[in-house]
Protein backbone atom coordinates (compact mmCIF):
# COMPACT_ATOMS: atom_id res chain seq x y z
CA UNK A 1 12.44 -37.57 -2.59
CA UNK A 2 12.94 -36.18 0.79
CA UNK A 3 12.47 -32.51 2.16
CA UNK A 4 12.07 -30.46 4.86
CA UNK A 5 8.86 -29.62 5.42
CA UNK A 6 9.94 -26.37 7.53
CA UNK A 7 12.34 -25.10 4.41
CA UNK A 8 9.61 -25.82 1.97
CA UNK A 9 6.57 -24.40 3.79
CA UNK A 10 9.21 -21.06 4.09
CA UNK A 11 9.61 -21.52 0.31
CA UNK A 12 6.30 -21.40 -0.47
CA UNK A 13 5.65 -18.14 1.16
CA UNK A 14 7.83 -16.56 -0.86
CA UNK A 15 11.44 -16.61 1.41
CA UNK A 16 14.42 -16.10 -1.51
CA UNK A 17 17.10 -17.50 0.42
CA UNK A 18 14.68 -20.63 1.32
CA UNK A 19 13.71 -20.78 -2.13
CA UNK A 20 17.14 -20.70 -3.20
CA UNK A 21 17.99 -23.62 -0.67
CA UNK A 22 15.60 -25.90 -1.96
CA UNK A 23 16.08 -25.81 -5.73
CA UNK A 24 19.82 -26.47 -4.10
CA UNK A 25 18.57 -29.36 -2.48
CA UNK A 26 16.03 -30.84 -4.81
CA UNK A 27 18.35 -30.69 -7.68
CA UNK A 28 20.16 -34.32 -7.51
CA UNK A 29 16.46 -35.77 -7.24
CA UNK A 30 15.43 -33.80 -10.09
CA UNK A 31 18.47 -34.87 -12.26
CA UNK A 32 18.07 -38.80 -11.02
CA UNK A 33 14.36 -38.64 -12.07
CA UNK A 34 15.09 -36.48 -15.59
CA UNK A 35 17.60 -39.42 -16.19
CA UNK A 36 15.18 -42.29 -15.81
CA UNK A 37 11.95 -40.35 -18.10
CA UNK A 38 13.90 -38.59 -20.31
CA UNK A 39 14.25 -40.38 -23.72
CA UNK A 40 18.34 -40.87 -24.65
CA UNK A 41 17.90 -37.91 -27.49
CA UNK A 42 16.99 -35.64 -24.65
CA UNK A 43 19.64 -33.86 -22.57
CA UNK A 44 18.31 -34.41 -18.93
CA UNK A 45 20.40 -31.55 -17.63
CA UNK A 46 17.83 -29.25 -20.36
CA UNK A 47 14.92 -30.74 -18.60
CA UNK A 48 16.45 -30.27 -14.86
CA UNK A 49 17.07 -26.51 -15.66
CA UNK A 50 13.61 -25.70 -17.11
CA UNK A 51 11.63 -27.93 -14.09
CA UNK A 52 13.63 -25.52 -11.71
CA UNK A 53 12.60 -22.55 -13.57
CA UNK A 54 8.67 -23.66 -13.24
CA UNK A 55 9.03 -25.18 -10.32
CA UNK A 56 10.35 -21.58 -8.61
CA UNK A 57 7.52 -19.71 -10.81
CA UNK A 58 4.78 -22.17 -8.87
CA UNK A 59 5.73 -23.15 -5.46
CA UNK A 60 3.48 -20.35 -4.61
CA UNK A 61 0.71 -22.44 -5.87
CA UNK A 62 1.15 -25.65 -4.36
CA UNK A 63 -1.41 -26.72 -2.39
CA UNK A 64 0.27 -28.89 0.28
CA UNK A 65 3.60 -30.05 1.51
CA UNK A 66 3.48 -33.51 0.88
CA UNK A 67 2.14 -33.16 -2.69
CA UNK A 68 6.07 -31.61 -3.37
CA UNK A 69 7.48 -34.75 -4.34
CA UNK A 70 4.89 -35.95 -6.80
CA UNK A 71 4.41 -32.47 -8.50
CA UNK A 72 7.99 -31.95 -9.30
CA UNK A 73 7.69 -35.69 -10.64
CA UNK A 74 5.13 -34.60 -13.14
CA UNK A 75 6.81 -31.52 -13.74
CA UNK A 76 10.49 -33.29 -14.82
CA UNK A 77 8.54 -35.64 -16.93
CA UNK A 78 5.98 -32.63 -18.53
CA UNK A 79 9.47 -31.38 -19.35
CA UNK A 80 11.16 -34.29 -20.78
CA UNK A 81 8.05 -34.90 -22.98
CA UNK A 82 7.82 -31.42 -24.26
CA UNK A 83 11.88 -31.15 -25.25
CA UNK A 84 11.84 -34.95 -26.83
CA UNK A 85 8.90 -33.28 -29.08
CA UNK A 86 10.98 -30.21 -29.70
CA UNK A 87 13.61 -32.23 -31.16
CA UNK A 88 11.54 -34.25 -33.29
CA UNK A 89 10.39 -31.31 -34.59
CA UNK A 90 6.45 -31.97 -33.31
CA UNK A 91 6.35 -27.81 -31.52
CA UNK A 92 6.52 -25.55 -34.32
CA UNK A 93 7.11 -21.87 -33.77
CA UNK A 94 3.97 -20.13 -34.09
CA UNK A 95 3.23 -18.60 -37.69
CA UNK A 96 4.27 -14.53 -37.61
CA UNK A 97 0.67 -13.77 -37.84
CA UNK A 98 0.49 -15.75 -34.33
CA UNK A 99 -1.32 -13.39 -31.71
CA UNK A 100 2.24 -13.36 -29.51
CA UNK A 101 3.60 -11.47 -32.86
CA UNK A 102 1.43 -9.16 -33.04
CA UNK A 103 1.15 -8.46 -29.17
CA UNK A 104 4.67 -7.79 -29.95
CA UNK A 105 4.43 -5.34 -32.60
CA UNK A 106 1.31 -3.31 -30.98
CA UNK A 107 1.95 -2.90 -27.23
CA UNK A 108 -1.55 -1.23 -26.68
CA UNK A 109 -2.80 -4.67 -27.50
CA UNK A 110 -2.08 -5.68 -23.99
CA UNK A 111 -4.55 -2.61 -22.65
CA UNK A 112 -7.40 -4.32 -25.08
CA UNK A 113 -6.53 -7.98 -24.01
CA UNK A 114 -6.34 -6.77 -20.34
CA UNK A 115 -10.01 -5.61 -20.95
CA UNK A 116 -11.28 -8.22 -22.92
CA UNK A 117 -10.03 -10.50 -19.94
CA UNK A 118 -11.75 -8.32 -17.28
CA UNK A 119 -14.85 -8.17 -19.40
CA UNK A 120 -15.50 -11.79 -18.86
CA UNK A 121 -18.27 -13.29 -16.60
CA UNK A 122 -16.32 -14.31 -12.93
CA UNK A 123 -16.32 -18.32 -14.20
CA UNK A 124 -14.54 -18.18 -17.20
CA UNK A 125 -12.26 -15.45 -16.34
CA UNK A 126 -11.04 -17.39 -13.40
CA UNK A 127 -10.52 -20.61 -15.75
CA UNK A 128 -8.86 -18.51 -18.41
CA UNK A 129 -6.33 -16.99 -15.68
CA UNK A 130 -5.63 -20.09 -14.00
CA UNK A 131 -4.94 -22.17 -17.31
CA UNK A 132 -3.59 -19.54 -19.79
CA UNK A 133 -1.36 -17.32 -16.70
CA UNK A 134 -0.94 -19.36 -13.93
CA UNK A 135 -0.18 -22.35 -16.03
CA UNK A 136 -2.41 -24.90 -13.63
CA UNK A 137 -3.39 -28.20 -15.64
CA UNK A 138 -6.73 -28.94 -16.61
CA UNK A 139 -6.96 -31.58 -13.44
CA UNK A 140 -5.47 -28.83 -11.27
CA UNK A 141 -8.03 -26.53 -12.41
CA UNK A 142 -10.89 -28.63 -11.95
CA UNK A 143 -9.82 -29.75 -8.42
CA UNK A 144 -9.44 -26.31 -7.14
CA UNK A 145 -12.97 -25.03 -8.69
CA UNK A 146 -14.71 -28.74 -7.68
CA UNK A 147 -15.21 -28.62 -11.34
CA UNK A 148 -15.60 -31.65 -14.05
CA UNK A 149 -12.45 -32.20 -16.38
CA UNK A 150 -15.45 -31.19 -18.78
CA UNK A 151 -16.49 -28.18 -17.66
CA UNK A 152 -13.21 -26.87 -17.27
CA UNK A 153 -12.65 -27.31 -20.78
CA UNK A 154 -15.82 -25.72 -21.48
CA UNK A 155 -14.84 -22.59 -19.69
CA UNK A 156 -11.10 -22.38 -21.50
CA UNK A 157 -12.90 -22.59 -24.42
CA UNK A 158 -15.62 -20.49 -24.40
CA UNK A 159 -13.79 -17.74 -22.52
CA UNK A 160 -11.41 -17.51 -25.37
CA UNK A 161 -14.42 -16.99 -27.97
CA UNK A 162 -15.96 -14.59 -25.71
CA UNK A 163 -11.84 -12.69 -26.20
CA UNK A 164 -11.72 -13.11 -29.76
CA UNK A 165 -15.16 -12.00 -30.17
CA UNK A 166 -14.22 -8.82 -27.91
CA UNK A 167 -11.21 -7.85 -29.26
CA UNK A 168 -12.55 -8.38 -33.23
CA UNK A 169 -15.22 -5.36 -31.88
């Protein structure tokens, strides 16, 4: 996949119209590449649409230019994955008593999650915002906090009992 580094480096910081331009651009690549991982039950136009959508969400947080090529990569084929196990039925829709229900149906929830969040120690809110709102990978995670896959995991996990155990109070 070729791009111009000038147009994507303007991207990046945010310019609409370059933004704009290089979804434009990246597009056929993105289609060729959803054609060759996506399994023949899965609509690669689906999985070109959604990679766009995450892909404009997180240029912000790409860390350099000529990583663009392999990320979207992994990002078409995170995509076809996830929609060939939505058709086989493998994602579920979470149970009504799932926490995004009932962050629906009491708004001030958000003021006690918000705090439970900021009430963490610095190390595992940073791990819980990076994985659970910026949407970063485990491996991303790790590489930007010179972290072990382990300890990453460790964080994520212990962050969100320290939550539960915060908002159950």
């Amino acid at each position: 996949m070729r791009h111009d580094p000038m147009l994507l480096e303007s991207a990046r910081q945010g310019n609409l119209a370059a933004v704009e331009r290089l979804l434009a651009v990246c597009r056929p690549d993105l289609r060729r590449i959803a054609q060759s991982q996506c399994a023949s039950s899965v609509d690669p136009d689906d999985a070109v649409q959604e990679s766009l959508i995450l892909i404009h969400r997180r240029l912000g947080t790409l860390r350099t230019i000529a990583s663009f090529p392999a990320w979207t990569f992994s990002i078409v084929r995170r995509e076809c994955y996830r929609l060939l196990r939505a058709m086989r039925g493998e994602v579920a829709l979470p149970e009504s008593d799932h926490a995004i229900f009932i962050y629906a149906e009491h708004p001030d929830l958000r003021y006690d999650l918000a705090a439970a969040i900021q009430s963490l120690p610095e190390k595992y809110r940073e791990a819980i915002i990076l994985r659970d709102f910026e949407e970063y990978s485990i491996t991303e995670i790790a590489d930007r906090l010179l972290l072990t896959r382990e300890a990453v995991k460790s964080r994520i996990h212990r962050g969100r009992q320290m939550v539960q155990e915060y908002l159950k109070d």
